[in-house]
N, C-alpha and C. Protein backbone atom coordinates (compact mmCIF):
# COMPACT_ATOMS: atom_id res chain seq x y z
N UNK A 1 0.86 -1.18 0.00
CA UNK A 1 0.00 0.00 0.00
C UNK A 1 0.90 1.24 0.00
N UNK A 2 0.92 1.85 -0.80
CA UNK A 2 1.58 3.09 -1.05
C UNK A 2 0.81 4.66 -0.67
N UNK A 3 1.48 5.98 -0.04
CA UNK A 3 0.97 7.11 0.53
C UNK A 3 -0.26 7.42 -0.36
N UNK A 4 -0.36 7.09 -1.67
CA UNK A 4 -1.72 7.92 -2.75
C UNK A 4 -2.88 6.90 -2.03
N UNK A 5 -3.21 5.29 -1.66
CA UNK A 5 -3.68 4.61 -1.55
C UNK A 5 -4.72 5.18 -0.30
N UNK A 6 -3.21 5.32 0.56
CA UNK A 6 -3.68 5.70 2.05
C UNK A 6 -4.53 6.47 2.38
N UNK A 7 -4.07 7.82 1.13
CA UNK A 7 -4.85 9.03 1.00
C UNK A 7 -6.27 8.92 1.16
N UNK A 8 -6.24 7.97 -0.21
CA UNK A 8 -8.25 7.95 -0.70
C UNK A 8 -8.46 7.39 0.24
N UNK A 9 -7.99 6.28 0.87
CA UNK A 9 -8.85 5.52 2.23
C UNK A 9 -9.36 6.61 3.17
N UNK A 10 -8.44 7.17 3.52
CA UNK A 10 -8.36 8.35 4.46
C UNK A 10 -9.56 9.47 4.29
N UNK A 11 -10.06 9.97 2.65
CA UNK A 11 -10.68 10.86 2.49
C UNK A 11 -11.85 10.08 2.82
N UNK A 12 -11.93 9.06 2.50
CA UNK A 12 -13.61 8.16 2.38
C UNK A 12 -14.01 7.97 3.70
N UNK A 13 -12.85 7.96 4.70
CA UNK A 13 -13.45 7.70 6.14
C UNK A 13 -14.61 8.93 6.77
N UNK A 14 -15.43 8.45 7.64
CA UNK A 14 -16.08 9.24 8.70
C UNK A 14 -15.51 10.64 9.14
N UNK A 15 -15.67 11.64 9.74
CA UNK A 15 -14.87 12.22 10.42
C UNK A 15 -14.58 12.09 11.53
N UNK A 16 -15.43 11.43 12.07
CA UNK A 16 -14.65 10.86 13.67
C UNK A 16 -13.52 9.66 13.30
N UNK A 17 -13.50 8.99 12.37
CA UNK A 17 -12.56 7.91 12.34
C UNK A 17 -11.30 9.22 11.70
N UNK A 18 -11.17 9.89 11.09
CA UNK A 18 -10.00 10.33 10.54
C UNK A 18 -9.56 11.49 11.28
N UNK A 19 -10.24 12.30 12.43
CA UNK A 19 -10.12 12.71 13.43
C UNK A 19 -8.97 11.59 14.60
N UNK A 20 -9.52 10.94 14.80
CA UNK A 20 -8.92 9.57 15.68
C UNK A 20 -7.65 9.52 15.03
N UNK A 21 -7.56 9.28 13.78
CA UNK A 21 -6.43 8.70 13.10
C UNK A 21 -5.28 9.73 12.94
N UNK A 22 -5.98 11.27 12.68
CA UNK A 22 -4.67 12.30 12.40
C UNK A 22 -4.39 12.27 14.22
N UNK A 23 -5.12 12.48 14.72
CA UNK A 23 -4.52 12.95 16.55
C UNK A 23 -3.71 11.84 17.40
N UNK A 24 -3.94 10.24 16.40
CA UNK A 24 -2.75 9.15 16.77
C UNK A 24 -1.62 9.83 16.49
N UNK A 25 -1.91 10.35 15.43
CA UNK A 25 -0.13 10.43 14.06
C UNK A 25 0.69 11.78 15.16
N UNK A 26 -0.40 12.41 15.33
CA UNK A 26 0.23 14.04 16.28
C UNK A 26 0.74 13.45 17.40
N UNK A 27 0.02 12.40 18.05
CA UNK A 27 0.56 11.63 19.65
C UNK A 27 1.79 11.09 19.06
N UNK A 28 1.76 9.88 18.85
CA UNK A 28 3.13 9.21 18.03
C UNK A 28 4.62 10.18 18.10
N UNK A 29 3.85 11.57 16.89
CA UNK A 29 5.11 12.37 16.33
C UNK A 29 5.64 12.89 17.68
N UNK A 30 4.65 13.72 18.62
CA UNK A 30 4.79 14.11 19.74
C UNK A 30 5.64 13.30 20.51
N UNK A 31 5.58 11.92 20.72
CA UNK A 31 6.57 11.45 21.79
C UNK A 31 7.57 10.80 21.34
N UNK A 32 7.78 10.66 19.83
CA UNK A 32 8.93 10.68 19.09
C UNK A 32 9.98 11.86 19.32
N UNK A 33 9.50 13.03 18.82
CA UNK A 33 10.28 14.34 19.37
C UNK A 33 10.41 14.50 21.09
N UNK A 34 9.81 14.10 21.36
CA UNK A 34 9.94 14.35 23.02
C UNK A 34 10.96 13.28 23.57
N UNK A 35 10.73 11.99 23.07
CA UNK A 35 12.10 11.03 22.89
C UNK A 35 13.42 11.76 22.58
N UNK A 36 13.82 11.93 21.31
CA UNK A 36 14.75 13.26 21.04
C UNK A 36 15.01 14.16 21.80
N UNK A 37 14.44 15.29 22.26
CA UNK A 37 14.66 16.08 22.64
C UNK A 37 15.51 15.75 24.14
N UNK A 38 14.31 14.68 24.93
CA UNK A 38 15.29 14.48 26.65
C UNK A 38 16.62 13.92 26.37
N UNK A 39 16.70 13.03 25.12
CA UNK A 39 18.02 12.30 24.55
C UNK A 39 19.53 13.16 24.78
N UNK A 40 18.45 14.58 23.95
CA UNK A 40 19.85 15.75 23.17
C UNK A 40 19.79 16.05 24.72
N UNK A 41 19.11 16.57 25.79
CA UNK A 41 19.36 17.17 26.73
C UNK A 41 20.09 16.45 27.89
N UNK A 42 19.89 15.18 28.10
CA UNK A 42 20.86 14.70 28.60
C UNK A 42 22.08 14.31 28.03
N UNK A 43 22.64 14.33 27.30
CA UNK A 43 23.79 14.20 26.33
C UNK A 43 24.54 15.87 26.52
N UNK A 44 23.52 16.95 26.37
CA UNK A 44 24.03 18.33 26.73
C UNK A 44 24.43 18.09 28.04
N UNK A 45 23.61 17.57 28.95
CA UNK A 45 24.43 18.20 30.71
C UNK A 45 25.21 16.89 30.84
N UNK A 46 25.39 15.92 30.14
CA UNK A 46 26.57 14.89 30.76
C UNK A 46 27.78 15.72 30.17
N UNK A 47 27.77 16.30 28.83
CA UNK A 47 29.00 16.91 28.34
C UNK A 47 28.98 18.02 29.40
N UNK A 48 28.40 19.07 30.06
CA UNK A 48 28.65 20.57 30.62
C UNK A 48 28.82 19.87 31.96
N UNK A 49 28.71 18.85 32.38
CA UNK A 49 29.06 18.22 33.96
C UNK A 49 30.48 18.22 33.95
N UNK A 50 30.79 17.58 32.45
CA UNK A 50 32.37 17.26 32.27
C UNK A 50 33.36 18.26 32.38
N UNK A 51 32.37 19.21 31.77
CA UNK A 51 33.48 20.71 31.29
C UNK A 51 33.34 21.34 32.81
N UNK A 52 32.36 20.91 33.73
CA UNK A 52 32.44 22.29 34.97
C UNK A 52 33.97 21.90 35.69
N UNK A 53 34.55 21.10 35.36
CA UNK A 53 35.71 21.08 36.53
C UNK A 53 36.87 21.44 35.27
N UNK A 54 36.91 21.90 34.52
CA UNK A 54 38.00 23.02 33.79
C UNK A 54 37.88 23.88 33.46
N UNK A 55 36.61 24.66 34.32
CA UNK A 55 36.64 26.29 33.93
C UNK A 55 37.22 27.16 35.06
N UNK A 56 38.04 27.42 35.12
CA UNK A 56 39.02 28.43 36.13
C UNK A 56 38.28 29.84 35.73
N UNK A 57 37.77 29.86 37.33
CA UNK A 57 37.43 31.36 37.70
C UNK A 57 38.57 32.20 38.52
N UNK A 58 38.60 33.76 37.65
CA UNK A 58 39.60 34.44 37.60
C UNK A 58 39.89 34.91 39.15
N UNK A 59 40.82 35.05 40.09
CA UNK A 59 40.96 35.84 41.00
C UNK A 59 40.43 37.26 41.20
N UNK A 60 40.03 37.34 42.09
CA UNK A 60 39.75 39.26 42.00
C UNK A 60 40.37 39.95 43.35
N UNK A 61 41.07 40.81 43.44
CA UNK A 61 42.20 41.31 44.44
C UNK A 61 41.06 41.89 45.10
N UNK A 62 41.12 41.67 46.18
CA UNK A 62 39.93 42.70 46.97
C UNK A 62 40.68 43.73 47.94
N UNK A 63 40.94 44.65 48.05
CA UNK A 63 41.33 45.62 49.06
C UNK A 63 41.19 45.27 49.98
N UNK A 64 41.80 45.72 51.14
CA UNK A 64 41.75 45.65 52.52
C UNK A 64 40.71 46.96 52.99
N UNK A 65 39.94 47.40 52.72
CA UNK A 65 39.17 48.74 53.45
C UNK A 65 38.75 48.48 54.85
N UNK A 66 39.41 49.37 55.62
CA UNK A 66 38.41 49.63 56.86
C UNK A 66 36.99 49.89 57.45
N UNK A 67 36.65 49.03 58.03
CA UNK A 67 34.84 48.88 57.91
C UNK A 67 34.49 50.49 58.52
N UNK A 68 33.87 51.52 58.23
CA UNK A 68 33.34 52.68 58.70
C UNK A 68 32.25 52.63 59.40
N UNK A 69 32.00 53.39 60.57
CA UNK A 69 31.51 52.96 61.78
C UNK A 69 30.69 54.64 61.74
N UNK A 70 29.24 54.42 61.62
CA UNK A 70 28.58 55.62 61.82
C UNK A 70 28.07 56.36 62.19
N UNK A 71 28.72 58.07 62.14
CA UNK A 71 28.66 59.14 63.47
C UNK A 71 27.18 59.44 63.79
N UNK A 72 26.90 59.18 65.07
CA UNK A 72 25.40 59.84 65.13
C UNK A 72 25.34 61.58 64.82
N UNK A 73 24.02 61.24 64.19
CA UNK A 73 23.76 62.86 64.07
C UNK A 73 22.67 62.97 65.30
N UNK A 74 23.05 64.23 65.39
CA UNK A 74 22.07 65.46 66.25
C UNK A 74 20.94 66.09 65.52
N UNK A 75 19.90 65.32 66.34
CA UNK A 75 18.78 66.31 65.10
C UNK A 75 17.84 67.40 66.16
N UNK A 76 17.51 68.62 66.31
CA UNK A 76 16.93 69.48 67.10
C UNK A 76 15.36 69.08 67.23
């Protein structure tokens, strides 16, 4: 049975049967891609798990400042 075959079957059906039949094909495609997708995303954080222990964060010199201690004011 070839896609032209499928077609005419398809047009001749009910609309509740070819309703049923396109919203299988959308479920299916749906957890096909959703298969994929958690695949690529765990494959992304096993590689960025790998890389977090060779990214050297830069030093930053911090001054020594004296903590300032504050004068009461006088208010009338």
């Amino acid at each position: 049975m070839n896609l032209r075959n499928f077609l005419d079957r398809l047009q001749n059906l009910p609309d509740k049967q070819k309703k049923i039949i396109m919203w299988t094909i959308v479920a299916v495609l749906a957890l096909v891609m959703g298969f994929f997708w958690v695949t690529g995303v765990i494959n992304s954080l096993s590689k960025m798990n790998g890389d977090m222990g060779k990214i050297k964060i830069p030093q930053i010199n911090i001054p020594n400042i004296p903590v300032l201690t504050p004068t009461p004011t006088i208010t009338k």
